[in-house]
N, C-alpha and C. Protein backbone atom coordinates (compact mmCIF):
# COMPACT_ATOMS: atom_id res chain seq x y z
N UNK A 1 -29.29 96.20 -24.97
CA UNK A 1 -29.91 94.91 -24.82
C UNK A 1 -31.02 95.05 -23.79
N UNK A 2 -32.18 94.54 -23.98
CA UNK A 2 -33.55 94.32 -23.24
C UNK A 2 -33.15 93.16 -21.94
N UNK A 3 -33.76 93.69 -20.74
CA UNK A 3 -33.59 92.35 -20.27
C UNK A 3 -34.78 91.52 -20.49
N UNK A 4 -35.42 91.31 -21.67
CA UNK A 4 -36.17 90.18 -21.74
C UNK A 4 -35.05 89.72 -22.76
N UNK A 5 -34.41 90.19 -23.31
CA UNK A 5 -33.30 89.66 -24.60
C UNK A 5 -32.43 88.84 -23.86
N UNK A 6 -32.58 89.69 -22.53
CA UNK A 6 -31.23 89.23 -21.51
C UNK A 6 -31.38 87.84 -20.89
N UNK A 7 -32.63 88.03 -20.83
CA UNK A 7 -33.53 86.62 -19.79
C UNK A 7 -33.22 85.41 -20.60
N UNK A 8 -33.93 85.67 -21.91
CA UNK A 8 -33.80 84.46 -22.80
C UNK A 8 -32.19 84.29 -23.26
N UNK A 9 -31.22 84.48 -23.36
CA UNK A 9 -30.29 84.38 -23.71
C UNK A 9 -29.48 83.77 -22.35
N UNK A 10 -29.79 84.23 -21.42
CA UNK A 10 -29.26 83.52 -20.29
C UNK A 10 -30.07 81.67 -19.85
N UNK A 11 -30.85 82.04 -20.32
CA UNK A 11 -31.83 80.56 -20.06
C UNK A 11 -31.67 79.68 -20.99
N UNK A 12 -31.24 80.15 -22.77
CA UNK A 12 -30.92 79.35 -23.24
C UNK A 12 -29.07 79.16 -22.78
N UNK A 13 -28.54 79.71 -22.44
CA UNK A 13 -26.89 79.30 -21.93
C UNK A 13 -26.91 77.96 -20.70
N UNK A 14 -28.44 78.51 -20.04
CA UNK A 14 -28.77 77.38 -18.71
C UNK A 14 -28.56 75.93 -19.39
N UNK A 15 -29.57 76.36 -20.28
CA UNK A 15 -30.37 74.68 -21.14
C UNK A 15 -29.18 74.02 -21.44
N UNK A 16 -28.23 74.68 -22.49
CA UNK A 16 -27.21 74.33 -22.64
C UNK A 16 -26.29 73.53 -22.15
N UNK A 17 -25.82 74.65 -20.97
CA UNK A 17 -24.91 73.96 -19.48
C UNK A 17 -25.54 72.55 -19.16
N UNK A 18 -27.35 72.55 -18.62
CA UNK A 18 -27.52 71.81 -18.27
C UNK A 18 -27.56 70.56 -19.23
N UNK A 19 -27.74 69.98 -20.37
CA UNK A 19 -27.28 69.50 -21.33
C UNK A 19 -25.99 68.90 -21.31
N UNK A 20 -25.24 69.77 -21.11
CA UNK A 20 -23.61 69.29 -21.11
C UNK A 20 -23.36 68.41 -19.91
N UNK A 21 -23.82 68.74 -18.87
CA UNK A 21 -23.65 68.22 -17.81
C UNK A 21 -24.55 66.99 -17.83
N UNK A 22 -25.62 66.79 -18.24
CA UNK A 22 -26.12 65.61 -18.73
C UNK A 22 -25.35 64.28 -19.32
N UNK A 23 -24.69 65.27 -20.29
CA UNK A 23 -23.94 64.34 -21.16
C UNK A 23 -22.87 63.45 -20.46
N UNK A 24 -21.88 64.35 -19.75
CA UNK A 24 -21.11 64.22 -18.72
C UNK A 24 -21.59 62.96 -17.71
N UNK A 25 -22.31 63.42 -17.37
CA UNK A 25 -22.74 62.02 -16.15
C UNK A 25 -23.07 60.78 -16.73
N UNK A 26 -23.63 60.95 -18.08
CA UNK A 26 -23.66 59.62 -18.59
C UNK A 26 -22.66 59.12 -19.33
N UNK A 27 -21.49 60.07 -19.74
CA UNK A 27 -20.33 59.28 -19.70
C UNK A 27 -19.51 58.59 -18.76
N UNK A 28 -19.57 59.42 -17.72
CA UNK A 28 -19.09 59.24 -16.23
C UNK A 28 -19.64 57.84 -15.85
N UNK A 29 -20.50 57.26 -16.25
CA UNK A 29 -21.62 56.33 -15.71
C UNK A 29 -21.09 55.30 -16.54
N UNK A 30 -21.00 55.44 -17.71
CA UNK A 30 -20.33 54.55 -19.10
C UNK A 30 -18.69 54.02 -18.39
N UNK A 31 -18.08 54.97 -18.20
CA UNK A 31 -16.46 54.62 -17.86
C UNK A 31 -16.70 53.60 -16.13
N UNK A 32 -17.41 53.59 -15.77
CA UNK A 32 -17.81 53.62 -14.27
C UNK A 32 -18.05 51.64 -14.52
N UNK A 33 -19.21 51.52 -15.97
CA UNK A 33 -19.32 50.28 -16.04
C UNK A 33 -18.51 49.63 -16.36
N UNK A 34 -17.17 50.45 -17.18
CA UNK A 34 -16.86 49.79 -17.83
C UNK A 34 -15.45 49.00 -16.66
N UNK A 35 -15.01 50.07 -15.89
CA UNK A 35 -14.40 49.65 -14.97
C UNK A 35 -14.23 48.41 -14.54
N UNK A 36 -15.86 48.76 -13.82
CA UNK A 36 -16.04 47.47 -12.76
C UNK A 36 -16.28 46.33 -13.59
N UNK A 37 -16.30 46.15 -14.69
CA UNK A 37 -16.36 45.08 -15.37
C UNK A 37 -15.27 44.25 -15.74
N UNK A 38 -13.94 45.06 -15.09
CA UNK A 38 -12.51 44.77 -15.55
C UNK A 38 -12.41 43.64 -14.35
N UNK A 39 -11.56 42.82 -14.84
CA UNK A 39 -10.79 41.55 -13.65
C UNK A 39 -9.82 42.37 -13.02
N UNK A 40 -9.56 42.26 -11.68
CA UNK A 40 -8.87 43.06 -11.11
C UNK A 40 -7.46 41.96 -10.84
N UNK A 41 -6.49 42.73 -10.84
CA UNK A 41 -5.38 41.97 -10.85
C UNK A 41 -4.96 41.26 -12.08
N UNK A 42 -5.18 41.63 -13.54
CA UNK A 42 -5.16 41.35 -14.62
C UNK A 42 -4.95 42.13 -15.48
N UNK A 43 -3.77 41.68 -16.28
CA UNK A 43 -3.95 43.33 -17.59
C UNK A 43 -4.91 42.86 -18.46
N UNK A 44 -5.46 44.47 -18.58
CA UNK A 44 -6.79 44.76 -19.60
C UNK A 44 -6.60 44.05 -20.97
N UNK A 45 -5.59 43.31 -21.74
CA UNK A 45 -4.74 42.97 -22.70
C UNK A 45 -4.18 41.75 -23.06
N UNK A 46 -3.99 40.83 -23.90
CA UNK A 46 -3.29 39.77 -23.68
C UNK A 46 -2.15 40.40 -24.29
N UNK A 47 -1.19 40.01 -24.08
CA UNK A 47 0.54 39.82 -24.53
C UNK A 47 0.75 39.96 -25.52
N UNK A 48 1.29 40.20 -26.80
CA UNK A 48 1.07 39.87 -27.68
C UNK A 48 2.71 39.51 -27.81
N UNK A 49 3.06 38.71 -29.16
CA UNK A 49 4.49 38.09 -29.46
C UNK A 49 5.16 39.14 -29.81
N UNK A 50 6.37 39.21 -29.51
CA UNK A 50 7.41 40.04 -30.14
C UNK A 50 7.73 39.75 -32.19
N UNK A 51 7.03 40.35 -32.46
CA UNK A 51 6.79 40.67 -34.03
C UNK A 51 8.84 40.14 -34.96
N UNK A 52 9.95 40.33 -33.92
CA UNK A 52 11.22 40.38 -34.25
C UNK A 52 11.26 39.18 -35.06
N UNK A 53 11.80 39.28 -36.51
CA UNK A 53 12.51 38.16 -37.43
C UNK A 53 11.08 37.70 -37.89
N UNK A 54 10.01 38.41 -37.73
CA UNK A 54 8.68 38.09 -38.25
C UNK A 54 8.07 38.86 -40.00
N UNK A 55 8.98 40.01 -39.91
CA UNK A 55 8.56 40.86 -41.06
C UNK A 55 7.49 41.13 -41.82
N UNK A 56 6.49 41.46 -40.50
CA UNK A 56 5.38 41.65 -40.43
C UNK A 56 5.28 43.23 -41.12
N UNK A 57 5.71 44.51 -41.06
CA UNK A 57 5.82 45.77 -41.06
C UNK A 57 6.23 45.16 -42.87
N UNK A 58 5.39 46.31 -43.57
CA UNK A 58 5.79 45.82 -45.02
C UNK A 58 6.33 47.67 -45.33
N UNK A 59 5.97 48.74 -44.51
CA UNK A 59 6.47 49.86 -44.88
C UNK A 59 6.03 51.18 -43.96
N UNK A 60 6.57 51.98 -43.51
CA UNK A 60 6.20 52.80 -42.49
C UNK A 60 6.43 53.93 -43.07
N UNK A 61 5.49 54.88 -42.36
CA UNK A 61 5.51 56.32 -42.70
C UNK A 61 6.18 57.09 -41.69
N UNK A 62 6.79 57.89 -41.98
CA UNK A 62 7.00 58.84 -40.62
C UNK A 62 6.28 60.20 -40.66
N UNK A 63 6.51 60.71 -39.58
CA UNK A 63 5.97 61.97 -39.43
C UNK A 63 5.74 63.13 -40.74
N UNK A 64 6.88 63.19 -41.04
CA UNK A 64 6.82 63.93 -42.13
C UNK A 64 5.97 63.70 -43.32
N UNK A 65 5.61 62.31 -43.09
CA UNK A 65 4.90 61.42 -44.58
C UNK A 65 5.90 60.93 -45.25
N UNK A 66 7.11 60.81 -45.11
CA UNK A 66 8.31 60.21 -46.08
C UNK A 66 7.86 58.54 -45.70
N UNK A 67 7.44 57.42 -46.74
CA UNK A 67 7.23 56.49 -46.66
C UNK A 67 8.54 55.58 -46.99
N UNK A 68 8.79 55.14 -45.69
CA UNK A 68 10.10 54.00 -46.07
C UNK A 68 9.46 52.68 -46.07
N UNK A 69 10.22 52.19 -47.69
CA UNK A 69 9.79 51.00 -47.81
C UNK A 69 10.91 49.60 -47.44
N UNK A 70 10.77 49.19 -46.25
CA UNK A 70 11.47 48.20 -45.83
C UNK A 70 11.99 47.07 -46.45
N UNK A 71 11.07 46.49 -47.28
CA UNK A 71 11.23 45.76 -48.05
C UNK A 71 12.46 45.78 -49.13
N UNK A 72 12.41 46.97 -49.57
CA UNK A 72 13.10 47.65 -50.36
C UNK A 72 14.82 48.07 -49.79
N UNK A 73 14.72 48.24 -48.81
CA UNK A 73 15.83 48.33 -47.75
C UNK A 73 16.75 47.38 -47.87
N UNK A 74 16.26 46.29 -47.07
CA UNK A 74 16.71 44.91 -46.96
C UNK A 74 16.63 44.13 -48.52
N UNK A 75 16.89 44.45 -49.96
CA UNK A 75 16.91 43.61 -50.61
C UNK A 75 17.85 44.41 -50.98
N UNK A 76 18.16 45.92 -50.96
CA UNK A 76 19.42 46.76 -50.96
C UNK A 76 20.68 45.72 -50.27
N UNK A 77 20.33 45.77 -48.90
CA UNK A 77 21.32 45.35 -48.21
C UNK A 77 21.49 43.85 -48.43
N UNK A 78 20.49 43.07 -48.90
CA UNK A 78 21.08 41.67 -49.35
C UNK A 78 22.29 41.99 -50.81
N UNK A 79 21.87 42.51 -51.39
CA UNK A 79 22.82 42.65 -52.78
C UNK A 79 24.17 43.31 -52.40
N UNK A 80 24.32 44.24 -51.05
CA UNK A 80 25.50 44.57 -51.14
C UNK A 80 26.59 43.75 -50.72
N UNK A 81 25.53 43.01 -49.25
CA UNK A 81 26.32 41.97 -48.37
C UNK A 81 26.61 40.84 -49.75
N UNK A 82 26.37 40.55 -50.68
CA UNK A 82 26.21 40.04 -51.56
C UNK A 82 27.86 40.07 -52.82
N UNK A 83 27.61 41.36 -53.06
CA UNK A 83 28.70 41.79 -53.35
C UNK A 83 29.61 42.32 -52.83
N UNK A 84 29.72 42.61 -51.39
CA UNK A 84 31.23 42.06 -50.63
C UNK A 84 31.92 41.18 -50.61
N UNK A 85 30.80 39.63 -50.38
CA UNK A 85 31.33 38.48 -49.89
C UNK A 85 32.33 38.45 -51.39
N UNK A 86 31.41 38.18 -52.40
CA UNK A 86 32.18 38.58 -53.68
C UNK A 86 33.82 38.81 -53.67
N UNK A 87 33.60 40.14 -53.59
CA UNK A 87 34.91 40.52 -53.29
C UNK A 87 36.24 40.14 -52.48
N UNK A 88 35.18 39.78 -51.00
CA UNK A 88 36.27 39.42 -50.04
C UNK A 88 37.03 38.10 -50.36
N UNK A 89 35.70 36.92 -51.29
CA UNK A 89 36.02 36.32 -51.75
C UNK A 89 37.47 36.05 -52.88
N UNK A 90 37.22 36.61 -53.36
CA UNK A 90 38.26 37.14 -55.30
C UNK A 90 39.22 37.56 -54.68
């Protein structure tokens, strides 16, 4: 390798760096506004309701991707509770 190969290859790594570090500070600067723009002594958030007996969730995936369908669940378990009472009934 030449060090004029060397020169330019190091100056473009500079440009680079310096670039990155550019970028950096004006994110730094971004999170900085966004801060001080927050009410202090306040969550960032309102509350939201507890979703329970709402049956909002119509079907979830898990990790694996196995999609359980809830819906489907609970109309299982209505028909069985269904056909117990039945029984316990008779």
């Amino acid at each position: 390798m030449s060090t004029t190969q060397f020169m330019i290859e190091t100056k473009t790594q500079f440009q680079n760096q310096q670039a990155s570090i550019q970028n950096l500070e004006v994110q730094v600067g971004q999170l900085a506004n966004v801060i001080s723009g927050r009410n202090q002594g306040v969550f960032p958030s309102q509350p939201e309701v507890n979703p329970k007996n709402q049956e909002q969730a119509k079907a979830i995936t898990l990790r694996k991707g196995k999609q359980v369908n809830i819906a489907v669940d609970l109309e299982k378990e209505a028909l069985e509770k269904e056909k117990e009472a039945k029984k316990s009934a008779a």
